[in-house]
N, C-alpha and C. Protein backbone atom coordinates (compact mmCIF):
# COMPACT_ATOMS: atom_id res chain seq x y z
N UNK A 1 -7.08 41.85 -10.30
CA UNK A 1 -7.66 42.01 -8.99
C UNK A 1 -8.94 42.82 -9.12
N UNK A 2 -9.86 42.24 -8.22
CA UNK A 2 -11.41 43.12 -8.70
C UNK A 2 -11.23 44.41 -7.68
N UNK A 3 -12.61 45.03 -8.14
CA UNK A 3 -12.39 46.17 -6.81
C UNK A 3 -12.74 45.93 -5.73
N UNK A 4 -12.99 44.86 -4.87
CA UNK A 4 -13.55 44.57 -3.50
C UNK A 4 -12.80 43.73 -3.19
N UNK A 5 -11.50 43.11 -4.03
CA UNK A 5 -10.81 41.98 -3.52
C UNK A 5 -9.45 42.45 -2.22
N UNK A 6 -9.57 41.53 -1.09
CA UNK A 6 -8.81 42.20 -0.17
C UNK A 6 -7.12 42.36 -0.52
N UNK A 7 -6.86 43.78 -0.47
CA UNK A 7 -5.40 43.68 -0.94
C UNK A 7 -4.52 43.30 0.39
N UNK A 8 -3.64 43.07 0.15
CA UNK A 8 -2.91 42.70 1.64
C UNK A 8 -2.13 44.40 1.97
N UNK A 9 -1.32 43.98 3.54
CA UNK A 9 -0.99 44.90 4.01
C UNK A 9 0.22 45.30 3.22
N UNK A 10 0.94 46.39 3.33
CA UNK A 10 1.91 46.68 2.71
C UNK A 10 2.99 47.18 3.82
N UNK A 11 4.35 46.63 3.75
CA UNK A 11 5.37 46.47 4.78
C UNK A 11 6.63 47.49 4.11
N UNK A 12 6.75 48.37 4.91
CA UNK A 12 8.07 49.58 4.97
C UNK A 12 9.14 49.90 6.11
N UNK A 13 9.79 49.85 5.64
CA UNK A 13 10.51 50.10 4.06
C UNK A 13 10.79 48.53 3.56
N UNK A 14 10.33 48.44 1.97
CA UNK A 14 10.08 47.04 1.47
C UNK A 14 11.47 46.29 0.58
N UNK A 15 12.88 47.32 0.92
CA UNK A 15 13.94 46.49 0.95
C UNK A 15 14.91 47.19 2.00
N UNK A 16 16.16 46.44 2.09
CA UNK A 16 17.05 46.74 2.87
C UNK A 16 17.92 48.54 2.42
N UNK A 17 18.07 48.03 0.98
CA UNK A 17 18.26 48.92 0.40
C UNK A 17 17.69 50.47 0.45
N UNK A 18 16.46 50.76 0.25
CA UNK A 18 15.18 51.09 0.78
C UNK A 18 15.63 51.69 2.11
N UNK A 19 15.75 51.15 3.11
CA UNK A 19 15.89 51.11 4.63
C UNK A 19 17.17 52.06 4.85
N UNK A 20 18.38 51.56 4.13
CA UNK A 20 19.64 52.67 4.07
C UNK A 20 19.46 53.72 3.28
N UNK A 21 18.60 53.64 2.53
CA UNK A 21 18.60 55.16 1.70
C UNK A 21 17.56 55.74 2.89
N UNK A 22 16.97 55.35 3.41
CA UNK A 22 16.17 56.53 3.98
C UNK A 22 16.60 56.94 5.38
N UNK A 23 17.43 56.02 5.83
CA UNK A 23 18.66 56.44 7.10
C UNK A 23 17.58 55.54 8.39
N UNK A 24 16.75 54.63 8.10
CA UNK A 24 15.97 53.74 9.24
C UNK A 24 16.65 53.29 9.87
N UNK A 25 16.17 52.65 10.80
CA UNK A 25 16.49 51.55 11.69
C UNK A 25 16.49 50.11 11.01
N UNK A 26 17.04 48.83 11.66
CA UNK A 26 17.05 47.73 11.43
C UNK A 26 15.50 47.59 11.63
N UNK A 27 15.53 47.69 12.79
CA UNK A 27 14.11 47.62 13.52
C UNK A 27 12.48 48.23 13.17
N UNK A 28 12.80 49.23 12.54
CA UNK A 28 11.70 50.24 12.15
C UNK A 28 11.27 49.46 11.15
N UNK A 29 10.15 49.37 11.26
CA UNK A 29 9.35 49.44 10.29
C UNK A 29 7.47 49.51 9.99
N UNK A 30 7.17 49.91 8.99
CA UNK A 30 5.82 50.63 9.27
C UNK A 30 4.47 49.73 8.43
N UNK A 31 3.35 49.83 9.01
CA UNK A 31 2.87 48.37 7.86
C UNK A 31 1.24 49.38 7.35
N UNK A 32 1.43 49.35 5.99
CA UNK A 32 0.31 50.41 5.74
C UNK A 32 -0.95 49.39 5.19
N UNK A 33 -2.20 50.27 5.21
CA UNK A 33 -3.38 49.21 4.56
C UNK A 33 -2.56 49.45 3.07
N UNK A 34 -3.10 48.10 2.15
CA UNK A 34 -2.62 48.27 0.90
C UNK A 34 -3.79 49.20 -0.28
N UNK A 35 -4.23 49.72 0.25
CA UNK A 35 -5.11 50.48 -0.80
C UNK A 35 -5.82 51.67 -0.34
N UNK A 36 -6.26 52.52 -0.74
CA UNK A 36 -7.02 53.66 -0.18
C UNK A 36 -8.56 53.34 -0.53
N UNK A 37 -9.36 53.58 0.02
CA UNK A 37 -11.13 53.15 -0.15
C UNK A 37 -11.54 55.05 -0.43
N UNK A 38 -12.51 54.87 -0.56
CA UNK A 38 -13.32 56.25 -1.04
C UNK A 38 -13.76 56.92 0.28
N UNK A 39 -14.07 55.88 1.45
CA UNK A 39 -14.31 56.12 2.61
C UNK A 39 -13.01 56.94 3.60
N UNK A 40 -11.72 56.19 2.68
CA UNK A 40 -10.06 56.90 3.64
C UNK A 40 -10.33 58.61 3.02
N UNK A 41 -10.75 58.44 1.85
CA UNK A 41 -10.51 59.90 1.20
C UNK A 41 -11.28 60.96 1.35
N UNK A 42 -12.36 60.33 2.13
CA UNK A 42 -13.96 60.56 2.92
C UNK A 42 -13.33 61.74 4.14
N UNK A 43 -12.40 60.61 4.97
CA UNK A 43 -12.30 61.13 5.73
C UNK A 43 -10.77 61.94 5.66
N UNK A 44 -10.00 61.71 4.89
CA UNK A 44 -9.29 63.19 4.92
C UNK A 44 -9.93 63.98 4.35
N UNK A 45 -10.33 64.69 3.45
CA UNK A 45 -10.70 65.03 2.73
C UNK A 45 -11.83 65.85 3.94
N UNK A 46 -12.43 65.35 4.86
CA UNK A 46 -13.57 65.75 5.66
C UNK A 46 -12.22 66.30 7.25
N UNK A 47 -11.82 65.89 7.42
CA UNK A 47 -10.54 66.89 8.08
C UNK A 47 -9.73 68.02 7.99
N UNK A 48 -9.42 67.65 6.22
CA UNK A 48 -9.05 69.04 6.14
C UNK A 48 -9.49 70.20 5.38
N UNK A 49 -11.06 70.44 5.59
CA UNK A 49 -11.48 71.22 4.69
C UNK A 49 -12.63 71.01 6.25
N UNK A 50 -13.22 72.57 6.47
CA UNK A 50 -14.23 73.01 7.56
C UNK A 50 -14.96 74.22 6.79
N UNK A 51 -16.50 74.22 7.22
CA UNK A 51 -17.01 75.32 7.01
C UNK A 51 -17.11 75.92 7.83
N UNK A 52 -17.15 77.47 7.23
CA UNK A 52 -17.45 78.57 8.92
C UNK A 52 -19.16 78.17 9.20
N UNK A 53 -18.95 78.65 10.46
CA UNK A 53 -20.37 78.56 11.61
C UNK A 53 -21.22 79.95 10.77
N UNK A 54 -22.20 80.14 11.19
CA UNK A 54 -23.33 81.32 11.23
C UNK A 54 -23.34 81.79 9.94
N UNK A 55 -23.31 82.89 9.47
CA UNK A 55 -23.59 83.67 8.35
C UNK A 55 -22.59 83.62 7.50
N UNK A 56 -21.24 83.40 7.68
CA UNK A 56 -20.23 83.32 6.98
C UNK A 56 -20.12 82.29 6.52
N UNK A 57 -19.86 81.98 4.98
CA UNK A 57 -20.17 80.78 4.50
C UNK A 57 -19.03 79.98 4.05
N UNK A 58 -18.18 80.83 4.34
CA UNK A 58 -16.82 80.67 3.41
C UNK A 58 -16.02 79.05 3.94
N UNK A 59 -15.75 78.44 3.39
CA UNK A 59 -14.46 76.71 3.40
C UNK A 59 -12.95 77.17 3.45
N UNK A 60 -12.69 76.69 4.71
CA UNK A 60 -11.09 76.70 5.56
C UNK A 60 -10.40 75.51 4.88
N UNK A 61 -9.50 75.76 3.97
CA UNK A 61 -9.17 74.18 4.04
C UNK A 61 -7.15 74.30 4.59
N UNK A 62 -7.06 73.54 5.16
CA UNK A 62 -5.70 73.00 6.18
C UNK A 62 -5.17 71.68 5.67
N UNK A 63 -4.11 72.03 4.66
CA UNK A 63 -3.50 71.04 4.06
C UNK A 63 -2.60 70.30 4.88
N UNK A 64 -2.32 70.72 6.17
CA UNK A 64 -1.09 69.72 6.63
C UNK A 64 -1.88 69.02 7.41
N UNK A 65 -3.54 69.47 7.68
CA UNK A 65 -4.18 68.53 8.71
C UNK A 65 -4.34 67.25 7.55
N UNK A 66 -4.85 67.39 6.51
CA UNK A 66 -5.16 66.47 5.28
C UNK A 66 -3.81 65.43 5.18
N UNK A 67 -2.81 65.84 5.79
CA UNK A 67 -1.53 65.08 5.18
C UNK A 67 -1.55 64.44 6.65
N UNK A 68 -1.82 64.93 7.55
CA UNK A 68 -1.80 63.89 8.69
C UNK A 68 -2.64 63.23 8.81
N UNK A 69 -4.04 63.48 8.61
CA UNK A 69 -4.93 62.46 8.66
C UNK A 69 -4.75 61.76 7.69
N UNK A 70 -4.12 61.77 6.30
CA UNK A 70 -3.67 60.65 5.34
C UNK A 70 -2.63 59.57 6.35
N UNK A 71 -1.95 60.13 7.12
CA UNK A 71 -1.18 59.26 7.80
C UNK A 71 -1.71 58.65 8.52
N UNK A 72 -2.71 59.38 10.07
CA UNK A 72 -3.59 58.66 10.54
C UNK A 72 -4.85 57.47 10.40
N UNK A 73 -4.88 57.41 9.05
CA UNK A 73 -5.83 56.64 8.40
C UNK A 73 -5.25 55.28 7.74
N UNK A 74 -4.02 55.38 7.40
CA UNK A 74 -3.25 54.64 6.25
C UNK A 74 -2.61 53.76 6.93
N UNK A 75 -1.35 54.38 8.27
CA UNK A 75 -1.07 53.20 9.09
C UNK A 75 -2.01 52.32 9.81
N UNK A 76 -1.30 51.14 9.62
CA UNK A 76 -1.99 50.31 10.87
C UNK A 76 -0.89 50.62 12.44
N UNK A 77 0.07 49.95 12.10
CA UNK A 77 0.93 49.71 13.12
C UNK A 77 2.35 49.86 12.63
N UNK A 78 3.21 50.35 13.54
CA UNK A 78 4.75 50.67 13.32
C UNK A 78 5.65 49.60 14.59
N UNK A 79 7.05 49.63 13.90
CA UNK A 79 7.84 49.41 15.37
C UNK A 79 8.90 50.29 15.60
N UNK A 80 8.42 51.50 15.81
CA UNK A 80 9.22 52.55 16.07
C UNK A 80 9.50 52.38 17.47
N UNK A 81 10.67 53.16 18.10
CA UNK A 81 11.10 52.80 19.67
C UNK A 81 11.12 54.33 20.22
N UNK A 82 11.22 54.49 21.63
CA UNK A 82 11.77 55.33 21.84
C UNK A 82 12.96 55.23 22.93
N UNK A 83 14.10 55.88 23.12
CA UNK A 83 14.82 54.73 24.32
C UNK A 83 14.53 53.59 24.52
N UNK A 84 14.44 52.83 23.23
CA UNK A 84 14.66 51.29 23.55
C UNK A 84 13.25 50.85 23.60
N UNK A 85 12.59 51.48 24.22
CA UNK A 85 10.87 51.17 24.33
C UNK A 85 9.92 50.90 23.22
N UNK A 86 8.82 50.99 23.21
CA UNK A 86 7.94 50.73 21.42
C UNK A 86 6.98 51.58 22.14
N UNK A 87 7.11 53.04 20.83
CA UNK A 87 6.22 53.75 20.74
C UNK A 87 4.92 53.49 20.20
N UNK A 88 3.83 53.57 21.20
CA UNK A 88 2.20 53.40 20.75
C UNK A 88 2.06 53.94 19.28
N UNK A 89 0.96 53.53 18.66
CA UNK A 89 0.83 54.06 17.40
C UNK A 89 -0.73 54.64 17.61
N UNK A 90 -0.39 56.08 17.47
CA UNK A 90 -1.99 56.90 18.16
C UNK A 90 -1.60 57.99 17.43
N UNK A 91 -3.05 59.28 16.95
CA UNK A 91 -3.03 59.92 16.69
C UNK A 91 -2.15 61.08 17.12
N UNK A 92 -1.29 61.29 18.48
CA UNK A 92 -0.26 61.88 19.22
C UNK A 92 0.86 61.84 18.75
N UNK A 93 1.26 60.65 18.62
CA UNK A 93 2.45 60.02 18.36
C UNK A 93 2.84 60.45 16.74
N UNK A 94 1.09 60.14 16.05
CA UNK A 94 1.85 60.19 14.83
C UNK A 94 2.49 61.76 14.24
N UNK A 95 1.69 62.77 15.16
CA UNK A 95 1.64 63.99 15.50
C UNK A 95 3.22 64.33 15.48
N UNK A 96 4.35 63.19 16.32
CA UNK A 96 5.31 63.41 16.69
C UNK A 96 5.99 62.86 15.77
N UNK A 97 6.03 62.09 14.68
CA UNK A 97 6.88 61.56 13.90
C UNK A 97 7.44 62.55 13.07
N UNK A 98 9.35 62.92 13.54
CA UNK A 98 10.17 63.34 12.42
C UNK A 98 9.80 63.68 11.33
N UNK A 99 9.89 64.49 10.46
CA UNK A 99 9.66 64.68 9.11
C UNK A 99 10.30 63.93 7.80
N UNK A 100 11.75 63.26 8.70
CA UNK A 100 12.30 62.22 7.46
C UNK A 100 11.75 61.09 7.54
N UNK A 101 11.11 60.47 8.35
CA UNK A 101 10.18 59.75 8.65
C UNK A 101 8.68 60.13 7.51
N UNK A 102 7.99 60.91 8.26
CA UNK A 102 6.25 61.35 8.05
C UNK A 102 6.51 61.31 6.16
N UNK A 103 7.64 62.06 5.76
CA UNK A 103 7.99 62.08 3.95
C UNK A 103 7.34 60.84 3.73
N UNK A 104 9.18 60.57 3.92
CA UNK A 104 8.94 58.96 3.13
C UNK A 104 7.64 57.91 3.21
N UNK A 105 6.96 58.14 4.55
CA UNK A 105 5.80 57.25 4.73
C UNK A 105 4.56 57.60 3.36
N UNK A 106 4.29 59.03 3.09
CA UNK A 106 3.73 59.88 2.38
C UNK A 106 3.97 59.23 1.57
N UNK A 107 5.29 59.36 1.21
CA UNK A 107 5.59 59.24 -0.39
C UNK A 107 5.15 57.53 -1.05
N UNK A 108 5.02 56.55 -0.27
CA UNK A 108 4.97 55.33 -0.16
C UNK A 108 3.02 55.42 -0.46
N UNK A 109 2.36 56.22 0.24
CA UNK A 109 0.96 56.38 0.38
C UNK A 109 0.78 56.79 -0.97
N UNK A 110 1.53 58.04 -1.21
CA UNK A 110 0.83 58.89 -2.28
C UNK A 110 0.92 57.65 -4.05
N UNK A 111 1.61 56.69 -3.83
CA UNK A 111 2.42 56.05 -4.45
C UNK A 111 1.00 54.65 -5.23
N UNK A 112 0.80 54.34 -3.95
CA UNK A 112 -0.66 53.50 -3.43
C UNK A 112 -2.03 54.17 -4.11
N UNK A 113 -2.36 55.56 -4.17
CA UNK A 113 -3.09 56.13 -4.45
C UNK A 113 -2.60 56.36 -6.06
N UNK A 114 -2.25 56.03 -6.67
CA UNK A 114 -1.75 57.06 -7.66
C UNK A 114 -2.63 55.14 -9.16
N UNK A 115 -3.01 55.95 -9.84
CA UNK A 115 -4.01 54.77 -10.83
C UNK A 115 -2.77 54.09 -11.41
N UNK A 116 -2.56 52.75 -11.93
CA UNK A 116 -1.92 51.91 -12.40
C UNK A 116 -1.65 52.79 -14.46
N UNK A 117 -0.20 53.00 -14.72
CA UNK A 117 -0.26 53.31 -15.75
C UNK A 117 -0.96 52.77 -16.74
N UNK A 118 -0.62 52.89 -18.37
CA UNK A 118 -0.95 51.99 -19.50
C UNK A 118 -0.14 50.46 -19.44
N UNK A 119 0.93 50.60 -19.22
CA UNK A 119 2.24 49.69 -19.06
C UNK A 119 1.89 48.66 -18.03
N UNK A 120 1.72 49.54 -16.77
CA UNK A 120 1.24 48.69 -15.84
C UNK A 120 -0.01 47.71 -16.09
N UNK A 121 -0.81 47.88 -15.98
CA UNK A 121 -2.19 47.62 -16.50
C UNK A 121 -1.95 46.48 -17.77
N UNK A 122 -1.10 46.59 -18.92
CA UNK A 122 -1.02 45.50 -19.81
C UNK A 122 0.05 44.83 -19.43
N UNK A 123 0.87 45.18 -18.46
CA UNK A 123 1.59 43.66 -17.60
C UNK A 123 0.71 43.14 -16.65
N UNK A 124 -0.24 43.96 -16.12
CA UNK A 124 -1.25 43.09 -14.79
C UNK A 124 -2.31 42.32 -15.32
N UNK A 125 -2.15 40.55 -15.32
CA UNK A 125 -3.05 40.08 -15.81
C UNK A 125 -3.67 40.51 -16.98
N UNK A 126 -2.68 39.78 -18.51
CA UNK A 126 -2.99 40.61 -19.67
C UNK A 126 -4.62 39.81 -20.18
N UNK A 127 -4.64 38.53 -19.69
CA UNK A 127 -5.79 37.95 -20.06
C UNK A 127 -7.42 38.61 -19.35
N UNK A 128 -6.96 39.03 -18.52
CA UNK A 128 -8.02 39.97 -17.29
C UNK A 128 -8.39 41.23 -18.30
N UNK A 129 -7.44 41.44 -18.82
CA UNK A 129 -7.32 43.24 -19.57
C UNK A 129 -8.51 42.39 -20.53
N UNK A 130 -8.30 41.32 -21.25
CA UNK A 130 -8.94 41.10 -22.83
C UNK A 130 -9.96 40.93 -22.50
N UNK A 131 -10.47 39.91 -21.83
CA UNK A 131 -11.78 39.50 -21.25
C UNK A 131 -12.59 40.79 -20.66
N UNK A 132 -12.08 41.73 -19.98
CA UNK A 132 -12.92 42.70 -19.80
C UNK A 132 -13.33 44.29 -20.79
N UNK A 133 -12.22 44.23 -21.91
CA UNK A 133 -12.48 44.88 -22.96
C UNK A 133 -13.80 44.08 -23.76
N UNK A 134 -13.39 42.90 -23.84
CA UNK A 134 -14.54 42.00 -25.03
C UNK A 134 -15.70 42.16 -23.91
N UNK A 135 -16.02 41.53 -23.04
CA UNK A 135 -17.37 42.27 -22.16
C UNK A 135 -17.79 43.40 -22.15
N UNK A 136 -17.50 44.14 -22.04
CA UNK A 136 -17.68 45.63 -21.98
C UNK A 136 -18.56 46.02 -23.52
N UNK A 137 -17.66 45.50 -24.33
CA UNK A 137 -17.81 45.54 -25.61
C UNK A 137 -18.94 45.21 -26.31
N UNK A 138 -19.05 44.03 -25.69
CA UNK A 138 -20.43 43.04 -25.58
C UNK A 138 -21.49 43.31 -24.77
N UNK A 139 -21.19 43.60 -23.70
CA UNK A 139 -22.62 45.09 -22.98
C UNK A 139 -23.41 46.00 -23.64
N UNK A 140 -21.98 46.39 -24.49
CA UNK A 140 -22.49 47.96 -25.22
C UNK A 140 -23.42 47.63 -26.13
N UNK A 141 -22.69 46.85 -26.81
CA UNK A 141 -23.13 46.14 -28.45
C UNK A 141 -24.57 46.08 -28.04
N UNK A 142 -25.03 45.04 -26.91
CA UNK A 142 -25.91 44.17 -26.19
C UNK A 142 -27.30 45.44 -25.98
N UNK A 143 -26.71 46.56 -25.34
CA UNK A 143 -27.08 48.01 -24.75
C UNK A 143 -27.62 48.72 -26.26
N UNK A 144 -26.72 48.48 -26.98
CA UNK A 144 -27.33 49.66 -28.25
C UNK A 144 -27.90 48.83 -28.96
N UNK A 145 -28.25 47.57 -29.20
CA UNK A 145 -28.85 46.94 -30.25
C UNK A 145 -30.32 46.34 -29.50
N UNK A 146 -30.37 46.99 -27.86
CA UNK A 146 -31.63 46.00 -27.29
C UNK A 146 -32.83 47.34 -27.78
């Protein structure tokens, strides 16, 4: 997969299994973008860290605002209820989501963010891996011998 290619959405909890370990609903479930951009990390990253005003120069940084705006940024849409109803999906709301909830969503994000191992990477498209070592290779070569 290149880096601009659109990843699809990503759907939670992504088994049943999944769903009983984390004590969900039938119903619940949460649908995240599938990738983080430099722009998502832009903007947590620009939430939870403030400079002081006037002469004081000193950087506030507020890690649980950073962990909510990771949430605020990452979902698209949920089907959470409340009495039976379907709770909006807004910066308020997400404000209000349980903590056995807000975890697991995290943990699913932080998961997304995290670089593809060695392992991974030589099971993903092993012919993709060769072709872009031998290019690269062939750049350099190309680069130091022009």
């Amino acid at each position: 997969m290149g880096a601009f290619d659109d990843v699809p959405e990503m759907i939670i909890p992504r088994s049943e299994e999944e769903r009983k370990s984390w004590g969900w609903e039938p119903h619940e479930q949460v649908i995240l973008k599938g990738s983080i951009t430099v722009a998502d990390q832009e903007y947590v990253t620009n939430n939870y860290s403030k400079t002081a005003t006037g002469k004081d120069t000193s950087i506030e940084v507020q890690m649980g605002t950073g962990r909510f705006s990771l949430l605020d940024r990452m979902i698209l849409r949920w089907t959470f209820t409340k009495n039976g109803m379907p709770v909006p999906f807004n910066r308020n709301t997400v404000r209000k989501l349980p903590a056995h909830y807000s975890n697991r969503i995290l943990e699913v994000i932080d998961a997304i963010s995290q670089p593809m191992s060695e392992e991974e990477q030589d099971d993903f498209l092993p012919s993709a891996n060769g072709h872009t070592v031998e290019s690269y290779e062939l750049a350099s070569h190309h680069h130091l011998t022009s």
